[in-house]
PDB file of N, CA and C in Angstrom:
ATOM      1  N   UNK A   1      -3.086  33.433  27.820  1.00  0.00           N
ATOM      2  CA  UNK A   1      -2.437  32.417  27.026  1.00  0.00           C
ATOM      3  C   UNK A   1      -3.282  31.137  27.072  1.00  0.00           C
ATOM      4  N   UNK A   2      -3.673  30.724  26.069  1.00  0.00           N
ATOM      5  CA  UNK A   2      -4.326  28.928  25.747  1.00  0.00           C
ATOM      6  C   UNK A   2      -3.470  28.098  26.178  1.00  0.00           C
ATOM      7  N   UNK A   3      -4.060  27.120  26.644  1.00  0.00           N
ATOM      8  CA  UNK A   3      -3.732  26.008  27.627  1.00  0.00           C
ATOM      9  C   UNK A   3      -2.974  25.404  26.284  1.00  0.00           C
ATOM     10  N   UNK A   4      -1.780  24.095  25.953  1.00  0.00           N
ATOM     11  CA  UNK A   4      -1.734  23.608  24.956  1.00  0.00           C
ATOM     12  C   UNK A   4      -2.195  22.228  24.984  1.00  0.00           C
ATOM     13  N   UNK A   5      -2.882  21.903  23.750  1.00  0.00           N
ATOM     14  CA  UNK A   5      -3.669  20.848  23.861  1.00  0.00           C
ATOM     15  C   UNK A   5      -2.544  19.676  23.761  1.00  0.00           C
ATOM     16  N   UNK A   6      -3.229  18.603  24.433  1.00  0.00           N
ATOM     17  CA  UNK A   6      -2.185  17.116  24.292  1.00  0.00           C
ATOM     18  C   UNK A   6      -2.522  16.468  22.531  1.00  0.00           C
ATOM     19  N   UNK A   7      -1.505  16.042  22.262  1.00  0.00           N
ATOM     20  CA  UNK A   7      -1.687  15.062  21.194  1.00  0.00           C
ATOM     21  C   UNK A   7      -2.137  13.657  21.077  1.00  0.00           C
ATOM     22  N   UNK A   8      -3.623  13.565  21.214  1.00  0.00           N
ATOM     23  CA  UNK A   8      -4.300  12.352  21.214  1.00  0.00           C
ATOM     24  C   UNK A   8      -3.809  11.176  21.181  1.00  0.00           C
ATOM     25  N   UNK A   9      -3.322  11.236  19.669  1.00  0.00           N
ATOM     26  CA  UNK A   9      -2.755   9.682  19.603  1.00  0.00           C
ATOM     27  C   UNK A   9      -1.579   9.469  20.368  1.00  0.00           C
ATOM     28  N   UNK A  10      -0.592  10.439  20.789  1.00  0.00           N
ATOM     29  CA  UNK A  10       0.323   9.959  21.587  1.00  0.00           C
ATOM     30  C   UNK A  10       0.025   9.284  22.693  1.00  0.00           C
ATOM     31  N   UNK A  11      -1.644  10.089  23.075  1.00  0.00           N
ATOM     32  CA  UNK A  11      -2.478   9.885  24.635  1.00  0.00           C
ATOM     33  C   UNK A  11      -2.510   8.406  24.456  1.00  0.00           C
ATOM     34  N   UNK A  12      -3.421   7.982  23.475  1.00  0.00           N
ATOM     35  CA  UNK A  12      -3.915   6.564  23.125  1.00  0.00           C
ATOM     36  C   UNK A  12      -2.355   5.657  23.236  1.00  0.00           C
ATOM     37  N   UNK A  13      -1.045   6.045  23.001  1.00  0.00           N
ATOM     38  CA  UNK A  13       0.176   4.852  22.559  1.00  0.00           C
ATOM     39  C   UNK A  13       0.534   5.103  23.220  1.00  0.00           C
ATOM     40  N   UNK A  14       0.698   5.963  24.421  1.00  0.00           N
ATOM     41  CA  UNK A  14       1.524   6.147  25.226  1.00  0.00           C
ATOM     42  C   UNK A  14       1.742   5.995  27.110  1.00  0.00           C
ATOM     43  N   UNK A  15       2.045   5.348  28.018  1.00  0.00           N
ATOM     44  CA  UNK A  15       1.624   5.483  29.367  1.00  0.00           C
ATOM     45  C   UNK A  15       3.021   5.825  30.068  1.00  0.00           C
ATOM     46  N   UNK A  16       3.103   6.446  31.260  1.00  0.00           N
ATOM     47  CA  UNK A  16       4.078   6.825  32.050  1.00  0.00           C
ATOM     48  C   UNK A  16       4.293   6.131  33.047  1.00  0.00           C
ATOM     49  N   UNK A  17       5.170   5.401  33.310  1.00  0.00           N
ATOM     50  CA  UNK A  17       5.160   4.582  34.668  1.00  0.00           C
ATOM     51  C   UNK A  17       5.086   5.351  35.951  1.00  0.00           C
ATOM     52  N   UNK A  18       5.282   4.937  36.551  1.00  0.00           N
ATOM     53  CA  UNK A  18       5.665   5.024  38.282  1.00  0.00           C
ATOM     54  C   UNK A  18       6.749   5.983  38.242  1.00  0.00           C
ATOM     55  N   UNK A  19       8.454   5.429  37.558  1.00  0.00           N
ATOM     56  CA  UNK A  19       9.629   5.893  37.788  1.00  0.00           C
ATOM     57  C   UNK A  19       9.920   6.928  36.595  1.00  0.00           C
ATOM     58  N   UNK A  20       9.150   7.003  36.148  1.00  0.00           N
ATOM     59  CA  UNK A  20       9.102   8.349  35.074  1.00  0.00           C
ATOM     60  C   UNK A  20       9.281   7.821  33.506  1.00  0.00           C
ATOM     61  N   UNK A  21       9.663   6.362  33.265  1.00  0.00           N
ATOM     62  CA  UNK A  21       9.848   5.735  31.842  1.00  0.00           C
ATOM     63  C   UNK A  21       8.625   5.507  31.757  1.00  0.00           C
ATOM     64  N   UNK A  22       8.222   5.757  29.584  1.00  0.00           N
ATOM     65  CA  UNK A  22       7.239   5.410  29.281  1.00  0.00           C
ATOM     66  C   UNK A  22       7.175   4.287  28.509  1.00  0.00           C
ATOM     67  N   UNK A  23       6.061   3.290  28.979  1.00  0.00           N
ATOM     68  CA  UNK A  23       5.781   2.260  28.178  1.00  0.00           C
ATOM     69  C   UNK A  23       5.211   2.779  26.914  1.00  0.00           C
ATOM     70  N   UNK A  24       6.039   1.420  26.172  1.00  0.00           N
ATOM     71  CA  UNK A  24       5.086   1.860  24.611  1.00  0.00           C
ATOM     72  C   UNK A  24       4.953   0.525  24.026  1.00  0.00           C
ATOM     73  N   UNK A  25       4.412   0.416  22.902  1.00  0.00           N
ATOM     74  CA  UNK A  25       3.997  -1.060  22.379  1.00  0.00           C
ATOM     75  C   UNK A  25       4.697  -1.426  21.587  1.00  0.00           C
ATOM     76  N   UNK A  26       4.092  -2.681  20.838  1.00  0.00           N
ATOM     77  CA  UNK A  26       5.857  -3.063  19.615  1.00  0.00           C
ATOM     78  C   UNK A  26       4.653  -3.165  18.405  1.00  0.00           C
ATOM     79  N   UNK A  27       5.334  -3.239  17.363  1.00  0.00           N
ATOM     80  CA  UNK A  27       4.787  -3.414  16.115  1.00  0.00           C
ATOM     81  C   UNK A  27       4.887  -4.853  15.730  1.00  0.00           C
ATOM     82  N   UNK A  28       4.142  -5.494  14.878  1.00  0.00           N
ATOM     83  CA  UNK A  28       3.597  -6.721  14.495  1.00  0.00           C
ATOM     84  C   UNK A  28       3.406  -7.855  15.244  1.00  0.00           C
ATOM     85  N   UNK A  29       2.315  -6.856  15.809  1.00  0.00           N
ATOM     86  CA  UNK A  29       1.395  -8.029  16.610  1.00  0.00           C
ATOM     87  C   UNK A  29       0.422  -8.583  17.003  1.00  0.00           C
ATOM     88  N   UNK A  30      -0.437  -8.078  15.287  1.00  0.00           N
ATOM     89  CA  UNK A  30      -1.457  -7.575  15.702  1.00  0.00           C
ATOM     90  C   UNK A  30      -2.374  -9.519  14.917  1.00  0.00           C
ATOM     91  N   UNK A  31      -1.434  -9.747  13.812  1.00  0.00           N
ATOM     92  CA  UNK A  31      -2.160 -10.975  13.170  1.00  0.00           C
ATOM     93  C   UNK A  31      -1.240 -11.648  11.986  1.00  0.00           C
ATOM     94  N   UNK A  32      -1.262 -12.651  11.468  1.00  0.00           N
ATOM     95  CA  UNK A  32      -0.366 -13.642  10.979  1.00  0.00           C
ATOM     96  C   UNK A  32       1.017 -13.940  11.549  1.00  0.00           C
ATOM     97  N   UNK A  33       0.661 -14.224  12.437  1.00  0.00           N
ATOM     98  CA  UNK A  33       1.875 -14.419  14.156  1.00  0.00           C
ATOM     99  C   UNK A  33       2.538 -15.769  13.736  1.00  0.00           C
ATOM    100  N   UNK A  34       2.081 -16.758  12.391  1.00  0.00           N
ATOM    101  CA  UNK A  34       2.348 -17.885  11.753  1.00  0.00           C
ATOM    102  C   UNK A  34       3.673 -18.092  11.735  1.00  0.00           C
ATOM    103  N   UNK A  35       3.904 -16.820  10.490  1.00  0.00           N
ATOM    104  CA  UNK A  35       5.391 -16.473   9.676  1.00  0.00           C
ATOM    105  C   UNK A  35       6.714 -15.748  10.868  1.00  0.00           C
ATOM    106  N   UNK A  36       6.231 -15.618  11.848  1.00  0.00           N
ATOM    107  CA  UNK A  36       7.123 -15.471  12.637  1.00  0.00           C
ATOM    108  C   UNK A  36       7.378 -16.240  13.422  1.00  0.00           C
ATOM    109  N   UNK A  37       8.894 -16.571  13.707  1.00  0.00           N
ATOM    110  CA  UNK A  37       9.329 -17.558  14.685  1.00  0.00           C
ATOM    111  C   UNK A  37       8.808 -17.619  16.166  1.00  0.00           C
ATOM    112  N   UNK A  38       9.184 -18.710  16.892  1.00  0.00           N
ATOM    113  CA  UNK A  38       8.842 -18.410  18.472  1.00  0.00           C
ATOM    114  C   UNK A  38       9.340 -17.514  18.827  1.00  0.00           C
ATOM    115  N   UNK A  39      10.240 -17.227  19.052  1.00  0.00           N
ATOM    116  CA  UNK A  39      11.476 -16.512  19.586  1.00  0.00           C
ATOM    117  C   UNK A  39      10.634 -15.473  19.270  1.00  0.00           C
ATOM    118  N   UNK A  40      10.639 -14.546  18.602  1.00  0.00           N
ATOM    119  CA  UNK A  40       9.962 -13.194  18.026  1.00  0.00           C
ATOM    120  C   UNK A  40       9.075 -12.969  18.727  1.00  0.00           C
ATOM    121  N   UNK A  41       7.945 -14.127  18.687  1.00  0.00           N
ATOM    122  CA  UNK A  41       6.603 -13.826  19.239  1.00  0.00           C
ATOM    123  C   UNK A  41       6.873 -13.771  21.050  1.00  0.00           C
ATOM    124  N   UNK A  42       7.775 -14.587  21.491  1.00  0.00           N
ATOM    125  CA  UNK A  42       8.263 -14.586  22.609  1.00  0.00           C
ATOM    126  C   UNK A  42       8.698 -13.143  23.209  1.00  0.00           C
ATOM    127  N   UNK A  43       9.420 -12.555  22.345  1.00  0.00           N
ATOM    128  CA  UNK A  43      10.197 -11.487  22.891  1.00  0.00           C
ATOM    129  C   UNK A  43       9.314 -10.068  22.645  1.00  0.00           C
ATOM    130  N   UNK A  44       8.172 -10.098  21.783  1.00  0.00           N
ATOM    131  CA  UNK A  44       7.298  -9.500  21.554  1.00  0.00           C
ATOM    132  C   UNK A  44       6.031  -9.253  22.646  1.00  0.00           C
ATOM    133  N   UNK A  45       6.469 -10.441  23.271  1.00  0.00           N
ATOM    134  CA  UNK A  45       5.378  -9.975  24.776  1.00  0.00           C
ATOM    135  C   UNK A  45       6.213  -9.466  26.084  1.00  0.00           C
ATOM    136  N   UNK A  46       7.197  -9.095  25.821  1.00  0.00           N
ATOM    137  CA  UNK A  46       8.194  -8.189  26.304  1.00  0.00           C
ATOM    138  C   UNK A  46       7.718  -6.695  26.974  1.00  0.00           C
ATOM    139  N   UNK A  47       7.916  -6.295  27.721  1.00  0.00           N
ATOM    140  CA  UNK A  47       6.919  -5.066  27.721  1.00  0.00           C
ATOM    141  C   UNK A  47       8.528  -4.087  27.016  1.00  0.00           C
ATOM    142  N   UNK A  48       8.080  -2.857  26.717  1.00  0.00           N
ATOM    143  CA  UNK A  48       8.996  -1.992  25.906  1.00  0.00           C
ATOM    144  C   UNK A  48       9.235  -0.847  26.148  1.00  0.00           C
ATOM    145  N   UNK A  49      10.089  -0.339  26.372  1.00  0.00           N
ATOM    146  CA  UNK A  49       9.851   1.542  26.891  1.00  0.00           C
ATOM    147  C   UNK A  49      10.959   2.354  25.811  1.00  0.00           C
ATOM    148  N   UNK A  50      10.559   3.545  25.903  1.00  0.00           N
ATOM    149  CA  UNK A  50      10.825   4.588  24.753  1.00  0.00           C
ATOM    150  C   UNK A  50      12.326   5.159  25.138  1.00  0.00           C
ATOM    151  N   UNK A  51      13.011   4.967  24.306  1.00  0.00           N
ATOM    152  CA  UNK A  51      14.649   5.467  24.575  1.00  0.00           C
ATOM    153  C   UNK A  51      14.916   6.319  25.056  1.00  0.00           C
ATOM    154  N   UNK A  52      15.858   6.600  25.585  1.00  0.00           N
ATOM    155  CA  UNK A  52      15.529   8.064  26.419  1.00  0.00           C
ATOM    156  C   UNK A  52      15.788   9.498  25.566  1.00  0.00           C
ATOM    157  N   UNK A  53      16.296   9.328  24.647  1.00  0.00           N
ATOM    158  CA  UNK A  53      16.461  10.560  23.801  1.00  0.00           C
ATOM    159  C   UNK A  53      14.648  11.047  23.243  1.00  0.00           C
ATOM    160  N   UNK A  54      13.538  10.299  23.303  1.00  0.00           N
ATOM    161  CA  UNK A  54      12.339  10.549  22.718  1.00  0.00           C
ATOM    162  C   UNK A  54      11.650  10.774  23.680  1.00  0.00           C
ATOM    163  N   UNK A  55      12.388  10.391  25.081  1.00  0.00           N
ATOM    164  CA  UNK A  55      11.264  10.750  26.865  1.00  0.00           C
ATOM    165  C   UNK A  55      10.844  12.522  26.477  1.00  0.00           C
ATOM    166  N   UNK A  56      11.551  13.274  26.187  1.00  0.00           N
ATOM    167  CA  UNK A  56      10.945  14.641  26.328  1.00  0.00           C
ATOM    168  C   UNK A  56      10.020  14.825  25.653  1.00  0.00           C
ATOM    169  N   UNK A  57      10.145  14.791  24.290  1.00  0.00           N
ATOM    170  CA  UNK A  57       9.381  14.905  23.269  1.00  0.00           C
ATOM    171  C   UNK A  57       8.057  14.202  23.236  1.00  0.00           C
ATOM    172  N   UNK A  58       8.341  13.311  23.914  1.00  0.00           N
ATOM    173  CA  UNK A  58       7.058  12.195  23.942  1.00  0.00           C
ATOM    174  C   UNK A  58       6.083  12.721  25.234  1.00  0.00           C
ATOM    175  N   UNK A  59       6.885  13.148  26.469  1.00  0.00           N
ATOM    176  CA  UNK A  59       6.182  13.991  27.544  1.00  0.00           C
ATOM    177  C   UNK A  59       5.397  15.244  27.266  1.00  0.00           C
ATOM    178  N   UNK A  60       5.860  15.904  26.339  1.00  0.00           N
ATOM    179  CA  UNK A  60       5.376  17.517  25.646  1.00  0.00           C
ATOM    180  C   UNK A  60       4.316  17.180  25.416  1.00  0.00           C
ATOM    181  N   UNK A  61       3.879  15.387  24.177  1.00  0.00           N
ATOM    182  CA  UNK A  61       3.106  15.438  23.543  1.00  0.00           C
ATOM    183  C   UNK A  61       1.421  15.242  24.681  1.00  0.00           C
ATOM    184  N   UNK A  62       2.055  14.130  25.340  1.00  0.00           N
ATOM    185  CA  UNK A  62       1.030  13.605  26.225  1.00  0.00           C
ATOM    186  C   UNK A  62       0.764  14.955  27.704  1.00  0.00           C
ATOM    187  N   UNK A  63       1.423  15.311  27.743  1.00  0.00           N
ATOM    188  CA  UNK A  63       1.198  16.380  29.049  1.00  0.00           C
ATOM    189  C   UNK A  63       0.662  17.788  27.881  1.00  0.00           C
TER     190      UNK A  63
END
C-alpha cells in the first residue's frame, strides 16, 4: 500500500500546537490596512485556531 501524500498547501497554512489545536491565519492582511478600522487591524493580530469541527479534516490533510 502507498504511503498517502500530505496536501501541501494545507502544509504551508497550517501548524499544530503543543495541545493538539491548529493555528491558522486570518484573511485581509495582507495590504490597504487604510480602509479598515483600528479595532479590525487590532483584532487581526490575534492569533486564530481552526474550529473544532475542521481539526480532523485539517489533520488528514497535513499528516
Amino acid at each position: 500500500m502507498p504511503k498517502m501524500k500530505s496536501v501541501k498547501g494545507a502544509v504551508k497554512r497550517f501548524k499544530v500546537k503543543k495541545n493538539g489545536q491548529i493555528k491558522r491565519g486570518k484573511a485581509f492582511r495582507s495590504h490597504i490596512l487604510t480602509k479598515q478600522d483600528a479595532q479590525t487591524r487590532r483584532d487581526q493580530n490575534q492569533p486564530a485556531t481552526v474550529a473544532a469541527v475542521d481539526v480532523k479534516n485539517i489533520k488528514a490533510m497535513i499528516n
